[in-house]
PDB file of N, CA and C in Angstrom:
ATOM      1  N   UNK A   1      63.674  51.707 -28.416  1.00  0.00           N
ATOM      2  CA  UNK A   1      62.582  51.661 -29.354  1.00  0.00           C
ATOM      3  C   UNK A   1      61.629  50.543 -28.935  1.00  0.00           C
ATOM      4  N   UNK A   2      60.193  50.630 -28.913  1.00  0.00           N
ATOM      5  CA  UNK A   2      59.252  50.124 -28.358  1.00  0.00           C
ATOM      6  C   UNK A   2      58.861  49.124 -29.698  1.00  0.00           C
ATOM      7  N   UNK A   3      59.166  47.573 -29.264  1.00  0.00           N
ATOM      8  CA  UNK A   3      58.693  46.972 -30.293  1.00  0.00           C
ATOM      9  C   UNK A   3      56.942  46.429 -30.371  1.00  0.00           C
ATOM     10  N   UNK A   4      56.727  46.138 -31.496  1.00  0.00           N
ATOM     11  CA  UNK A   4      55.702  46.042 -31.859  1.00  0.00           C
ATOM     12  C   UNK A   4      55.297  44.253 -31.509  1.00  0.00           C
ATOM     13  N   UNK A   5      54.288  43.995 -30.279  1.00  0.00           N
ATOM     14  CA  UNK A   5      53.763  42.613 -30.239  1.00  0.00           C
ATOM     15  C   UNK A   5      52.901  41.847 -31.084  1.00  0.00           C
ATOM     16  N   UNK A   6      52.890  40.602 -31.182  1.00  0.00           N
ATOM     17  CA  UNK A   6      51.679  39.959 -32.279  1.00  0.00           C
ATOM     18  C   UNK A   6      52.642  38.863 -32.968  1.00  0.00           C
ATOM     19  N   UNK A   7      51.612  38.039 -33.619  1.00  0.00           N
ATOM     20  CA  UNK A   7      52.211  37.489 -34.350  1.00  0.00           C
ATOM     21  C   UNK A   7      52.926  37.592 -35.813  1.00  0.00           C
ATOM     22  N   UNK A   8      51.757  38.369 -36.187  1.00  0.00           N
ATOM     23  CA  UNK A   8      52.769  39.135 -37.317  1.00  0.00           C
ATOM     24  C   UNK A   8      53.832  39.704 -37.251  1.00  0.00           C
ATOM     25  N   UNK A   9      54.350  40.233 -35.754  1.00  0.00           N
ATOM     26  CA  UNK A   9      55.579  41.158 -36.013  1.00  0.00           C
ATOM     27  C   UNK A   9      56.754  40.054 -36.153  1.00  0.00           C
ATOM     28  N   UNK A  10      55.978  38.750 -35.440  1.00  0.00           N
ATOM     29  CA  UNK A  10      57.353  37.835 -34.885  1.00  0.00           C
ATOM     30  C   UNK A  10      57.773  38.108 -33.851  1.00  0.00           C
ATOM     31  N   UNK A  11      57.173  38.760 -32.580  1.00  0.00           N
ATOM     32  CA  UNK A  11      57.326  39.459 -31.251  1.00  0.00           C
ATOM     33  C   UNK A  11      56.050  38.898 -30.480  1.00  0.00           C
ATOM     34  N   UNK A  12      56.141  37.327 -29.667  1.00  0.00           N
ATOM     35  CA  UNK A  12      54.710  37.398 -28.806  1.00  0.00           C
ATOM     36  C   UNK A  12      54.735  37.377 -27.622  1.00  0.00           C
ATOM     37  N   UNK A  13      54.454  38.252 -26.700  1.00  0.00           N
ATOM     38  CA  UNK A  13      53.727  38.194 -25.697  1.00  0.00           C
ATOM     39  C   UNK A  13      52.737  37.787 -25.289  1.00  0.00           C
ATOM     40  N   UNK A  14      53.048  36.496 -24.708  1.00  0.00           N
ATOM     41  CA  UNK A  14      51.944  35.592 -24.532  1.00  0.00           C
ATOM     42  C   UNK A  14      50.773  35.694 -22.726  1.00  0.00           C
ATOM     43  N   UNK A  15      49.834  35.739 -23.033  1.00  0.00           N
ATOM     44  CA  UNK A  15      49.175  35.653 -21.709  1.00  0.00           C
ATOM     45  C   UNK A  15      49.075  34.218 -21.372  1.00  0.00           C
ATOM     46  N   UNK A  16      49.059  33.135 -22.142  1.00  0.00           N
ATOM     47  CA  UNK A  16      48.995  32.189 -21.877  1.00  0.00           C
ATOM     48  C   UNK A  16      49.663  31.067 -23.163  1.00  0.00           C
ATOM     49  N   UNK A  17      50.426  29.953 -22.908  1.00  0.00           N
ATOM     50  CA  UNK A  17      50.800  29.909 -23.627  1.00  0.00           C
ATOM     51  C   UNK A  17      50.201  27.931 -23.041  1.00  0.00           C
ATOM     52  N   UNK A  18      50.206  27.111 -24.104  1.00  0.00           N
ATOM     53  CA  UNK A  18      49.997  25.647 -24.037  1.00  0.00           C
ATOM     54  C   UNK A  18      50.299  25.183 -24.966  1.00  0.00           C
ATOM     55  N   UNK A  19      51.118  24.036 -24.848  1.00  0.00           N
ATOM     56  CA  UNK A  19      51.438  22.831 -26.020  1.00  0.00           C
ATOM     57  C   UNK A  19      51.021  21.202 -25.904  1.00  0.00           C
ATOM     58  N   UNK A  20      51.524  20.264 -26.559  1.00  0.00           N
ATOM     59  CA  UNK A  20      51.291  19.264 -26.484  1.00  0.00           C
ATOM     60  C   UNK A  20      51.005  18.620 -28.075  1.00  0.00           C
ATOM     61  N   UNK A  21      51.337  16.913 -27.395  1.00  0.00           N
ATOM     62  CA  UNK A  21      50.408  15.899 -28.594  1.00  0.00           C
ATOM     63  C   UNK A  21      49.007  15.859 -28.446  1.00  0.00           C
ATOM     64  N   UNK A  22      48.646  15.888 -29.497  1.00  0.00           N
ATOM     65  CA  UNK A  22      47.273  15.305 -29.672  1.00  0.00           C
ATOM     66  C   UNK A  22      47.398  14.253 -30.489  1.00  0.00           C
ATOM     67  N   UNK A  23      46.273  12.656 -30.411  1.00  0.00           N
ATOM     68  CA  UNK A  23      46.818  11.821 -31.286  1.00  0.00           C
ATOM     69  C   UNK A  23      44.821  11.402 -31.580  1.00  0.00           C
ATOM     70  N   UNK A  24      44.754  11.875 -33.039  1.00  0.00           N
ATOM     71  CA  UNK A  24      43.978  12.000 -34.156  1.00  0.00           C
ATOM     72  C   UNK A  24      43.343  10.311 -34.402  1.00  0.00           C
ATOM     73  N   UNK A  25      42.443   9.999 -33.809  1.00  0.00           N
ATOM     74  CA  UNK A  25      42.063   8.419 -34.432  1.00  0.00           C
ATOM     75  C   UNK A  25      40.454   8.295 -35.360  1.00  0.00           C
ATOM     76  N   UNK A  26      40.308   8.059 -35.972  1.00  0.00           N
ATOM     77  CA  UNK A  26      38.871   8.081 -36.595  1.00  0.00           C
ATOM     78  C   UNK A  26      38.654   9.490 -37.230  1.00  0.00           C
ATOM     79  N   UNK A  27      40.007  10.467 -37.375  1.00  0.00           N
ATOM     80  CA  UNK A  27      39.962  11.639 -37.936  1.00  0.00           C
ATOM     81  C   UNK A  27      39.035  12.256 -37.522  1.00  0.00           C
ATOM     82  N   UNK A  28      39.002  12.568 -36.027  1.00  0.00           N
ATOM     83  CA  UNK A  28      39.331  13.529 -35.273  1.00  0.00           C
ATOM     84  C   UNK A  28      39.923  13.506 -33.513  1.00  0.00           C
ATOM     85  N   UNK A  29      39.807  14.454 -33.341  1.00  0.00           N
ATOM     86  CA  UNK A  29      40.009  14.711 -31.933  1.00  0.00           C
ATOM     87  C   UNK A  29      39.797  15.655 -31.159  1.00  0.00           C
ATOM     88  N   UNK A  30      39.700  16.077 -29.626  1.00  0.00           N
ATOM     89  CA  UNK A  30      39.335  16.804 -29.235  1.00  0.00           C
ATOM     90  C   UNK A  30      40.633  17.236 -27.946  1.00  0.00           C
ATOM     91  N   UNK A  31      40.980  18.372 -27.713  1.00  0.00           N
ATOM     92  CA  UNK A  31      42.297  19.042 -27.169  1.00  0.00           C
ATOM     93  C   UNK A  31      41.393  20.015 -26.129  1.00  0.00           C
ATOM     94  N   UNK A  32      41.357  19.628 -24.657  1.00  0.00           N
ATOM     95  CA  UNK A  32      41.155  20.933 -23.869  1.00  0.00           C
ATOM     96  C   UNK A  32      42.360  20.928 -22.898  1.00  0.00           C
ATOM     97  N   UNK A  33      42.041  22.287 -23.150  1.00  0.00           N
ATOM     98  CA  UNK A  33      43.528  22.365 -22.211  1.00  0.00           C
ATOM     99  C   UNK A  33      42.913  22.389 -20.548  1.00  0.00           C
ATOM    100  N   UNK A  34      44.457  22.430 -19.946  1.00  0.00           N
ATOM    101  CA  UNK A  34      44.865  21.714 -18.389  1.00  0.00           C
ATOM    102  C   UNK A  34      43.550  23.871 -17.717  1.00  0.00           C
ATOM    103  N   UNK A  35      43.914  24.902 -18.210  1.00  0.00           N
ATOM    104  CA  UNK A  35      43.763  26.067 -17.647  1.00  0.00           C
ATOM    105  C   UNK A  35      42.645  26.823 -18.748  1.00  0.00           C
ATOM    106  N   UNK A  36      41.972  27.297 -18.908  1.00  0.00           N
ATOM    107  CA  UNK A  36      41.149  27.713 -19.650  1.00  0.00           C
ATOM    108  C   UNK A  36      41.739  29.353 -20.162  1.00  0.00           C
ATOM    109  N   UNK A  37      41.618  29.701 -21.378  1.00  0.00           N
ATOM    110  CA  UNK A  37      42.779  30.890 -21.825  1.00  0.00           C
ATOM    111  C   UNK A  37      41.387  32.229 -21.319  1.00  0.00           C
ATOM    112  N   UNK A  38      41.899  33.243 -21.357  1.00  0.00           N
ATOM    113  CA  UNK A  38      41.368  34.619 -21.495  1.00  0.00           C
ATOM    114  C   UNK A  38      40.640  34.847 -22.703  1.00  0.00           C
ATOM    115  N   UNK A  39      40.871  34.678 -23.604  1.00  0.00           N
ATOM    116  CA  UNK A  39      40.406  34.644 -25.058  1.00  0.00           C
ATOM    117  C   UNK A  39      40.641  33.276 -26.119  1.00  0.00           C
ATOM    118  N   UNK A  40      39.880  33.216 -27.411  1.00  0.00           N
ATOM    119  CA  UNK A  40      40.285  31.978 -28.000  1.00  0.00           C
ATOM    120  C   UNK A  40      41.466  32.718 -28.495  1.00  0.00           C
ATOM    121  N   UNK A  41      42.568  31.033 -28.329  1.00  0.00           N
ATOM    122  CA  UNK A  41      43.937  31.337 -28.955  1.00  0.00           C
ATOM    123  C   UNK A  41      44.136  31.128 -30.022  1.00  0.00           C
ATOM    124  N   UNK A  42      45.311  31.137 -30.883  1.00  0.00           N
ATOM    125  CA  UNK A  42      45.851  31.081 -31.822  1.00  0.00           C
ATOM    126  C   UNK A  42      45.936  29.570 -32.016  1.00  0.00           C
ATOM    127  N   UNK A  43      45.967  28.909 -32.673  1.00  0.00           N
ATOM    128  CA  UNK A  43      46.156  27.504 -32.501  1.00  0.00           C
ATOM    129  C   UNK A  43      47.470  27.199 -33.898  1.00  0.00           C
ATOM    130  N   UNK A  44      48.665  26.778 -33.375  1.00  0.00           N
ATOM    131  CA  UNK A  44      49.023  25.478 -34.830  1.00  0.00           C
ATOM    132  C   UNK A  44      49.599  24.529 -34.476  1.00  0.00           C
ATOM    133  N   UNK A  45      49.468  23.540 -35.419  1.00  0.00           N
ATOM    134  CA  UNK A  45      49.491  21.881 -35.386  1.00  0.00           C
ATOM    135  C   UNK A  45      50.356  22.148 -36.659  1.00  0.00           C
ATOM    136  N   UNK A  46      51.122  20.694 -35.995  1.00  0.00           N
ATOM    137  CA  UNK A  46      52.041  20.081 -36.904  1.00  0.00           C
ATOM    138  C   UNK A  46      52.296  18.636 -37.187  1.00  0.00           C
ATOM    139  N   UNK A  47      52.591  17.944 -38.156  1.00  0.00           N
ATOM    140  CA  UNK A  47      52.155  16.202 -37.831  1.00  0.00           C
ATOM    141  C   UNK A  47      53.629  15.932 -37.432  1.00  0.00           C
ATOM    142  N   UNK A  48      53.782  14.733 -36.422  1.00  0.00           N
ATOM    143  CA  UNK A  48      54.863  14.337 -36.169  1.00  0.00           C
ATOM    144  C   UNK A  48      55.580  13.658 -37.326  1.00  0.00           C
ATOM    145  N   UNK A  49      55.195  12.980 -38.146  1.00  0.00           N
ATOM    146  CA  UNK A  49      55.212  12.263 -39.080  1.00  0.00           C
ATOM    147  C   UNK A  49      55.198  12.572 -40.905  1.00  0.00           C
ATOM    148  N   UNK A  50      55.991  12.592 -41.708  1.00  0.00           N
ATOM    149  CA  UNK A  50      55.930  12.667 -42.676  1.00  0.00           C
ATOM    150  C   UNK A  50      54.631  12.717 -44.098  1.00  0.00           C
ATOM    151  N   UNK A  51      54.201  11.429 -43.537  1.00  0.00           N
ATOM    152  CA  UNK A  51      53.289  10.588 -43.895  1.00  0.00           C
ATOM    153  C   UNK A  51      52.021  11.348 -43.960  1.00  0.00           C
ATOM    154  N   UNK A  52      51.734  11.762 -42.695  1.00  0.00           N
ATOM    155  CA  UNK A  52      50.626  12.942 -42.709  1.00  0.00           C
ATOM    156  C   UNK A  52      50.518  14.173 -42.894  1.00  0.00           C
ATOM    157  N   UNK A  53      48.976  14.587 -43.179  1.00  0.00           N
ATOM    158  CA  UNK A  53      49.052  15.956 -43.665  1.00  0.00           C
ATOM    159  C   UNK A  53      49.871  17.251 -43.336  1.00  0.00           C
ATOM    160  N   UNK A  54      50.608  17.782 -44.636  1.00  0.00           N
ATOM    161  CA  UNK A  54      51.433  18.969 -44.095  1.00  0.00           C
ATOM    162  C   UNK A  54      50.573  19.943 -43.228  1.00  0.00           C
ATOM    163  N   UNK A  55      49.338  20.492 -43.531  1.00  0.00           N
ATOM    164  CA  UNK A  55      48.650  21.344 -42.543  1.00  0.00           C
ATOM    165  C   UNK A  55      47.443  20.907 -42.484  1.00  0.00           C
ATOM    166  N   UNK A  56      47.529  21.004 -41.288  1.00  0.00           N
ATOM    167  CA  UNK A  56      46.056  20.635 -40.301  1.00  0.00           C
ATOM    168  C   UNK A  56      45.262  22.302 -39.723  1.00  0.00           C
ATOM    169  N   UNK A  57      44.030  22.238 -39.767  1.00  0.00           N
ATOM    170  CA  UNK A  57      43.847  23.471 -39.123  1.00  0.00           C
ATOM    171  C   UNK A  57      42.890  23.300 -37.868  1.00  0.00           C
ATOM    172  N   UNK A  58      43.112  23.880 -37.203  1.00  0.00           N
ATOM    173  CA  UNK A  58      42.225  23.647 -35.608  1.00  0.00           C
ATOM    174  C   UNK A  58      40.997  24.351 -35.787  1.00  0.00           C
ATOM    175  N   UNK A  59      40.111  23.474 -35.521  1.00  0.00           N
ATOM    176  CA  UNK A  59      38.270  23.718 -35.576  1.00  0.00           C
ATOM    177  C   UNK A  59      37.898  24.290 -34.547  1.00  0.00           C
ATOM    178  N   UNK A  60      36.699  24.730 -34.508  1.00  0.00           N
ATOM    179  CA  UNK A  60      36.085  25.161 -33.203  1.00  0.00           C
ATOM    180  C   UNK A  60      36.699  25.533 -32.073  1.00  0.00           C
ATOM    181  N   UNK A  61      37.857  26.828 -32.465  1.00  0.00           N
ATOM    182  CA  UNK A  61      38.842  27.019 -31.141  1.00  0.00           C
ATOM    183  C   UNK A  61      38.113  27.922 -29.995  1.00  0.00           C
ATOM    184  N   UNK A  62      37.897  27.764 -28.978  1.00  0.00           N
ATOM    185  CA  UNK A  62      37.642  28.099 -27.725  1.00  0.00           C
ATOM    186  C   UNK A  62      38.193  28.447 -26.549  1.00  0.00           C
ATOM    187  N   UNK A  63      38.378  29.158 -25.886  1.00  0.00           N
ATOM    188  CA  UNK A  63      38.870  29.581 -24.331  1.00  0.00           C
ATOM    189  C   UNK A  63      39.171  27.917 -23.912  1.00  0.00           C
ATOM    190  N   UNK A  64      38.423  27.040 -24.257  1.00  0.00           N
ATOM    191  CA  UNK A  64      38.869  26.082 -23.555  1.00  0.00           C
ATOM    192  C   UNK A  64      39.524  24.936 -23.807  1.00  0.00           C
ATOM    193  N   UNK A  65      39.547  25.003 -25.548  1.00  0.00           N
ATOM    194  CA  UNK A  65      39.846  23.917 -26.357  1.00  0.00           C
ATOM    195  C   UNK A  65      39.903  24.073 -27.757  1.00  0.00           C
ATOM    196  N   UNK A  66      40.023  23.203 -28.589  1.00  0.00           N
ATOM    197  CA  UNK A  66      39.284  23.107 -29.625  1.00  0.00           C
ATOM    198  C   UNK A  66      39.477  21.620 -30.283  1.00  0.00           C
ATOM    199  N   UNK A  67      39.259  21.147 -31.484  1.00  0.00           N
ATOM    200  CA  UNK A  67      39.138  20.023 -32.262  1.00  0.00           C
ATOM    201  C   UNK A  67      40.308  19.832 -33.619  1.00  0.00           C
ATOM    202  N   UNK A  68      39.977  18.622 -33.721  1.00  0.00           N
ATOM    203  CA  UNK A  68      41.332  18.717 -34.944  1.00  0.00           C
ATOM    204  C   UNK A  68      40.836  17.502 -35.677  1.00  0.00           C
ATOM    205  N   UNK A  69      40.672  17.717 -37.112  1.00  0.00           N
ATOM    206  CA  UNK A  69      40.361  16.874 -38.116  1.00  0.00           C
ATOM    207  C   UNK A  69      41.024  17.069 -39.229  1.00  0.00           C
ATOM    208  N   UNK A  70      41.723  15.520 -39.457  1.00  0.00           N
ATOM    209  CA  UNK A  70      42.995  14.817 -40.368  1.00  0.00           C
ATOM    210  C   UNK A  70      43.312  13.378 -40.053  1.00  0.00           C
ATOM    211  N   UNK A  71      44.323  13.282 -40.914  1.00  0.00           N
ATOM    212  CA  UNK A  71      44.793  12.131 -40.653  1.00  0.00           C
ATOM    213  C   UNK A  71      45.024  11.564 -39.396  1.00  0.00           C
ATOM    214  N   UNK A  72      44.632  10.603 -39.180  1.00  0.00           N
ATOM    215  CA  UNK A  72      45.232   9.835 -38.321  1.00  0.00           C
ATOM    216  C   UNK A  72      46.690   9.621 -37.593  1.00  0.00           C
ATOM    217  N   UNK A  73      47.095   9.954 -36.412  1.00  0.00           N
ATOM    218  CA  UNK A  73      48.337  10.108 -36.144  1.00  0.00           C
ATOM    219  C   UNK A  73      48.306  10.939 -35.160  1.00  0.00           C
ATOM    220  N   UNK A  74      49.790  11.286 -34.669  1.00  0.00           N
ATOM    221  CA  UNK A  74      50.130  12.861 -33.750  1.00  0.00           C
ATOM    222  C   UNK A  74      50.414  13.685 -34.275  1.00  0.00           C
ATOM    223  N   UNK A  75      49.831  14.454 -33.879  1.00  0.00           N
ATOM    224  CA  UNK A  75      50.469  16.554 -34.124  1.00  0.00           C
ATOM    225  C   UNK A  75      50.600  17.157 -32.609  1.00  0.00           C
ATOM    226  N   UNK A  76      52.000  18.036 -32.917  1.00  0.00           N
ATOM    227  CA  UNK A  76      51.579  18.870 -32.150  1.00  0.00           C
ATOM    228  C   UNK A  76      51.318  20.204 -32.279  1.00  0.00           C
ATOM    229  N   UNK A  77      50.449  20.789 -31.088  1.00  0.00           N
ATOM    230  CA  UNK A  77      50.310  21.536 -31.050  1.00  0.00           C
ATOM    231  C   UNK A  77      50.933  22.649 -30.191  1.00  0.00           C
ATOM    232  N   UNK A  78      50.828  23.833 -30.478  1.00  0.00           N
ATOM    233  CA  UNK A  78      50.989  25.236 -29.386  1.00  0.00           C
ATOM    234  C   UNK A  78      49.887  25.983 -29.622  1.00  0.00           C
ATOM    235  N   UNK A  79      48.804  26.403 -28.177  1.00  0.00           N
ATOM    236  CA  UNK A  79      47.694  27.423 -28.144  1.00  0.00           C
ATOM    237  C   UNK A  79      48.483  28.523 -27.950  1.00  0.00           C
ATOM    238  N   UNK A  80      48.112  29.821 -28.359  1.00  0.00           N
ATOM    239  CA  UNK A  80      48.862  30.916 -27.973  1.00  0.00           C
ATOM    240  C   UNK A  80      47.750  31.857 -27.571  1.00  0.00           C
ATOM    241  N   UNK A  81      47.410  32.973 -26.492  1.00  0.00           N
ATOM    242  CA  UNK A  81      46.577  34.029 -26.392  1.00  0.00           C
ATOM    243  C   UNK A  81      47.434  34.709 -26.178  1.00  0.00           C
ATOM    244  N   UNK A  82      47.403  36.256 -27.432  1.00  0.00           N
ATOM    245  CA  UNK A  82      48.624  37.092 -27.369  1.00  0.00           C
ATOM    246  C   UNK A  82      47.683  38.190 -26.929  1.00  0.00           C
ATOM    247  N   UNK A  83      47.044  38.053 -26.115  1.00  0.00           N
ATOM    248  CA  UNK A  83      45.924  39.547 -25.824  1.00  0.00           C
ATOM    249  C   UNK A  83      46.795  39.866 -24.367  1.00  0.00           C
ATOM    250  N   UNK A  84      47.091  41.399 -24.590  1.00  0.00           N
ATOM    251  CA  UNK A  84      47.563  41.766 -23.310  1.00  0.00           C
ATOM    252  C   UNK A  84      46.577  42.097 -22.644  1.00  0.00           C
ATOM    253  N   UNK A  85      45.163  42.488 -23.319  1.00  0.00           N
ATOM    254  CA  UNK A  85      44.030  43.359 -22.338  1.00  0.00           C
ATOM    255  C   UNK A  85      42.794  42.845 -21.710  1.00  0.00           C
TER     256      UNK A  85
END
């Protein structure tokens, strides 16, 4: 049986996949990645830390990057491009 890809299914096939810290000073920051994706990815952040905001959401996501505004601190992140085409 042929499963179904995406993130919704909980099944990703990733064309490109990137992680990392980003560390947030003056509430914000800016994240480009090392390879530039096929499409803008999926982006989520998480704070390393208690202290800071439970969700952060990634701004201006791009093939090549995007931005992150919050608290002060590290998150990390994972970019995901689940486009097979």
């Amino acid at each position: 049986m042929a499963r179904k890809y995406g993130f919704r299914s909980g099944y990703v096939e990733a064309v490109n996949m990137q992680s990392g810290v980003v560390e947030v000073e003056g509430g914000e920051a800016t994240v480009s990645f090392d390879e530039a994706m096929e499409n803008a990815p999926a982006v989520a952040l998480t704070p390393t830390e208690e202290a800071q905001e439970g969700y952060v959401p990634a701004d201006s996501v791009t093939e090549s990057g995007f931005t992150v505004e919050g608290d002060d601190g590290a998150y990390h992140y994972v970019a995901m491009d689940d486009s097979r085409y």
